[in-house]
N, C-alpha and C. Protein backbone atom coordinates (compact mmCIF):
# COMPACT_ATOMS: atom_id res chain seq x y z
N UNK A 1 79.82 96.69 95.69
CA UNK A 1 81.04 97.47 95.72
C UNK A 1 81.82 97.17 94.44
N UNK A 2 82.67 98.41 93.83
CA UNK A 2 83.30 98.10 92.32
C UNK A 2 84.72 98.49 93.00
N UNK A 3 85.45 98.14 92.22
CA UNK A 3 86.91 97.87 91.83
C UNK A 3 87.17 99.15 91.65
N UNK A 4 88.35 100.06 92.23
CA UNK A 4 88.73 101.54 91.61
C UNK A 4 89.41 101.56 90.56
N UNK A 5 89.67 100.16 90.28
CA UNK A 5 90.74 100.56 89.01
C UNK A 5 90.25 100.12 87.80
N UNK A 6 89.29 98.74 88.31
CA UNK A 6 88.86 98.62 86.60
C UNK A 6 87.73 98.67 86.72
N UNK A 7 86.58 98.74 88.32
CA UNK A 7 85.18 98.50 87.87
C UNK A 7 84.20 97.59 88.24
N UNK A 8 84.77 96.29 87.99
CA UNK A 8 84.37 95.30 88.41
C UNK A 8 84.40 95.10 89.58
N UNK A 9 83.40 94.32 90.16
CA UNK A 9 83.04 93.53 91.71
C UNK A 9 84.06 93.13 92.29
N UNK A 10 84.26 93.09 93.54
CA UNK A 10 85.44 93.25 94.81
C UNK A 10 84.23 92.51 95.24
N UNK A 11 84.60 91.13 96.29
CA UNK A 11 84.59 90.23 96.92
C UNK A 11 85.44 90.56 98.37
N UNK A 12 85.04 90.31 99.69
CA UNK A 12 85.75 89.91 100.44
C UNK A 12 86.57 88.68 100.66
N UNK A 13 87.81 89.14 101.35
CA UNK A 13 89.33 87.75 101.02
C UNK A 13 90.21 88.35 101.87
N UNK A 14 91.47 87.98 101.36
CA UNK A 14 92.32 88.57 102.66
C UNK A 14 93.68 88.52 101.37
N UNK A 15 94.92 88.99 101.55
CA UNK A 15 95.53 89.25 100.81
C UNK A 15 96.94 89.54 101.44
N UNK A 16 98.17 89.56 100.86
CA UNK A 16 99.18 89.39 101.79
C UNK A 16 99.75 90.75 101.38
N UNK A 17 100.56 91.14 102.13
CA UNK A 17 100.81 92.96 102.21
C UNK A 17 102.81 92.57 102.08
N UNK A 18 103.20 92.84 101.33
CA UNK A 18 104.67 92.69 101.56
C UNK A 18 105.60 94.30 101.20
N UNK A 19 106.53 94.69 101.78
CA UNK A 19 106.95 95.97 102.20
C UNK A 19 108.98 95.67 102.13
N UNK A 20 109.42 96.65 101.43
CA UNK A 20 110.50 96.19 101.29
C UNK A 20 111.30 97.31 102.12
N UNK A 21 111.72 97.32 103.24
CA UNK A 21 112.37 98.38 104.23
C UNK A 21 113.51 98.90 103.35
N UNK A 22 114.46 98.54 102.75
CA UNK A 22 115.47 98.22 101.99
C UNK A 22 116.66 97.80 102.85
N UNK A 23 116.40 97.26 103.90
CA UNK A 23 116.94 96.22 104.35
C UNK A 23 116.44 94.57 104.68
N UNK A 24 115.08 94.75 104.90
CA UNK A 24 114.70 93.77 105.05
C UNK A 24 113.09 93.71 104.28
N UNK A 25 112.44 92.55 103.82
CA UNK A 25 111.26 92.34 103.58
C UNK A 25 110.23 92.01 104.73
N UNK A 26 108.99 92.57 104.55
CA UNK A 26 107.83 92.61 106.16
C UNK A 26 107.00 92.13 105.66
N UNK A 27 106.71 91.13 105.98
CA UNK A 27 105.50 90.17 105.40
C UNK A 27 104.00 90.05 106.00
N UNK A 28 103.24 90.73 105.74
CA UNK A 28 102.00 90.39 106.56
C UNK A 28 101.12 89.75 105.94
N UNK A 29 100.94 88.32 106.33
CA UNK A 29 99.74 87.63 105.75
C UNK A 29 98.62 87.43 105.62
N UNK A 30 97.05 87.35 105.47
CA UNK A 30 96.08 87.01 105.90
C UNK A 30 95.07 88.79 105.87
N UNK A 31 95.73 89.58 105.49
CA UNK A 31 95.34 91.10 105.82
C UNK A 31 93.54 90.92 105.20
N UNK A 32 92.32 91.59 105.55
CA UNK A 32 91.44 91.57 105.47
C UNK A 32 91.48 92.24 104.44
N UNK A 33 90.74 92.19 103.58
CA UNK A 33 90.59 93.10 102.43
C UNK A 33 89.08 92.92 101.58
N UNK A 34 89.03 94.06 100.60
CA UNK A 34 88.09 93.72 99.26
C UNK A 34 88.91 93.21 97.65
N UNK A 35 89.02 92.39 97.59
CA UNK A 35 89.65 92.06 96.25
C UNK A 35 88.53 91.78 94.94
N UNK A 36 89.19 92.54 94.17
CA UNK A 36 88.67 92.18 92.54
C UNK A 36 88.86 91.16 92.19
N UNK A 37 87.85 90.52 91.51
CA UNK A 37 86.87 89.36 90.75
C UNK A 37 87.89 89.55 89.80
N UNK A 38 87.91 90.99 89.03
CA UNK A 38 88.80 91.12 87.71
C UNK A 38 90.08 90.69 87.57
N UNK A 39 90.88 91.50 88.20
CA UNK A 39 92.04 92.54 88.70
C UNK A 39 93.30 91.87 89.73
N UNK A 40 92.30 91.58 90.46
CA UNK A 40 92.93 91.14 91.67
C UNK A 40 93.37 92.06 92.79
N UNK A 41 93.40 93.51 92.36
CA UNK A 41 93.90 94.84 93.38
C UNK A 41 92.99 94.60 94.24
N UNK A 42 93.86 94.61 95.85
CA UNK A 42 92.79 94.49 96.84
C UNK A 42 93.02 95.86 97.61
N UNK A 43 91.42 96.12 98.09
CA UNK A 43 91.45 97.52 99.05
C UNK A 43 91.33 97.23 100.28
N UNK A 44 91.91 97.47 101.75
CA UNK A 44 91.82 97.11 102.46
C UNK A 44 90.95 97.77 103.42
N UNK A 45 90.18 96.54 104.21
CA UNK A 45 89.01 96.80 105.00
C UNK A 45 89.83 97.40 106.64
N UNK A 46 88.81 98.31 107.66
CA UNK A 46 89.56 98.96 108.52
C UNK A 46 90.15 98.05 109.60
N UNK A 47 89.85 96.50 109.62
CA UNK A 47 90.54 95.74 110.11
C UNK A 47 92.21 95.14 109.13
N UNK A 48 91.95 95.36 108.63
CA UNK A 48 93.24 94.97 107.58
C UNK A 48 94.28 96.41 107.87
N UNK A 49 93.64 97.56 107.70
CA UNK A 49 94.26 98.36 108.03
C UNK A 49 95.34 98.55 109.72
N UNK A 50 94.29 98.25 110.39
CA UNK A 50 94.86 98.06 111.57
C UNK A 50 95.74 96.69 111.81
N UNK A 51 95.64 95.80 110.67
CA UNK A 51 97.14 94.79 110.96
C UNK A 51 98.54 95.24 110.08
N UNK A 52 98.04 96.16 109.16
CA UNK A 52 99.56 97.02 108.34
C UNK A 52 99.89 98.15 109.13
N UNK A 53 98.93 98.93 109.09
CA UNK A 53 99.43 100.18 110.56
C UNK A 53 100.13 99.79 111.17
N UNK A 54 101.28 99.37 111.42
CA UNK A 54 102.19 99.36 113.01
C UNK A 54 103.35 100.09 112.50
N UNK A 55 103.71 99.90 113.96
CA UNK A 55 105.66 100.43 113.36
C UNK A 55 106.66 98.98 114.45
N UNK A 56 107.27 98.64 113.23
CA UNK A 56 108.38 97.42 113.58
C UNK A 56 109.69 98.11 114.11
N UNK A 57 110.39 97.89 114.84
CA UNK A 57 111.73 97.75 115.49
C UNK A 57 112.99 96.69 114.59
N UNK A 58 113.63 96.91 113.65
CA UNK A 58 114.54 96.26 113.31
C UNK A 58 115.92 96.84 113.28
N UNK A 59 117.00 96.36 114.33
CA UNK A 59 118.41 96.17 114.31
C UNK A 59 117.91 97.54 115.07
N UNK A 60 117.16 98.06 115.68
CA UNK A 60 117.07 99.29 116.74
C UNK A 60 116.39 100.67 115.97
N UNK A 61 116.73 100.27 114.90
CA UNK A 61 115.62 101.43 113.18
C UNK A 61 114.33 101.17 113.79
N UNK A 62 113.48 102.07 113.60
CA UNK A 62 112.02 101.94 113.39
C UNK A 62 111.13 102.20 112.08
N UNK A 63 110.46 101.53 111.48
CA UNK A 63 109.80 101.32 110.40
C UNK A 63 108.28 101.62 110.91
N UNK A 64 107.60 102.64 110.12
CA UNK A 64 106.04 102.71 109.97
C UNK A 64 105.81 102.38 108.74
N UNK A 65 104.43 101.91 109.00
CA UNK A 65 103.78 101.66 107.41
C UNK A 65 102.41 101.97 107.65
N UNK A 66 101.80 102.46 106.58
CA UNK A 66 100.37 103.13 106.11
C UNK A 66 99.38 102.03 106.24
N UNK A 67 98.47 102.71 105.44
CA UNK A 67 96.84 101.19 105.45
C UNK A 67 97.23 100.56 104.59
N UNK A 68 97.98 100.98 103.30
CA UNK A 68 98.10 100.02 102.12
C UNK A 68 99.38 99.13 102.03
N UNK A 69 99.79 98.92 103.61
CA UNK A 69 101.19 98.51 104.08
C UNK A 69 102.51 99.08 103.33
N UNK A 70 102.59 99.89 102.84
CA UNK A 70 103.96 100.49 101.99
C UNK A 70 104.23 101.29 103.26
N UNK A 71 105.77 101.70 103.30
CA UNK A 71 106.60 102.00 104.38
C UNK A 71 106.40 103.29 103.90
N UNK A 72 106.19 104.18 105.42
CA UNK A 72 106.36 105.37 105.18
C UNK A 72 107.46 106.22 105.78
């Protein structure tokens, strides 16, 4: 498997997903992923996906976020 951005070999690892609500920061650690050897950009595997997929409850707001954990 290559890297989309530069090419190079992606390794399995895990990688931390951080998301800025603009009230608060969402930290998910440990997310499954493919990370570049090169680069370091990691793509996330469909278990990684399914630990950024959720939607959080803060101060009664609800927050979703995508596979690549950014808030949608």
């Amino acid at each position: 498997m290559r890297c989309s951005k530069c090419g190079a070999t992606v390794e399995k690892g895990v990688t931390t997903s951080v998301t800025d609500t603009g009230e608060c920061l969402v930290i998910v650690r440990n997310v499954p992923c493919y990370k570049c050897v090169e680069c370091g950009m990691a793509a996330f595997k469909n278990d990684g996906v399914m630990a950024v997929n959720e939607t959080l409850t803060i101060s009664g707001k609800e927050y979703t976020f995508n596979a690549s954990g950014e808030l949608i």
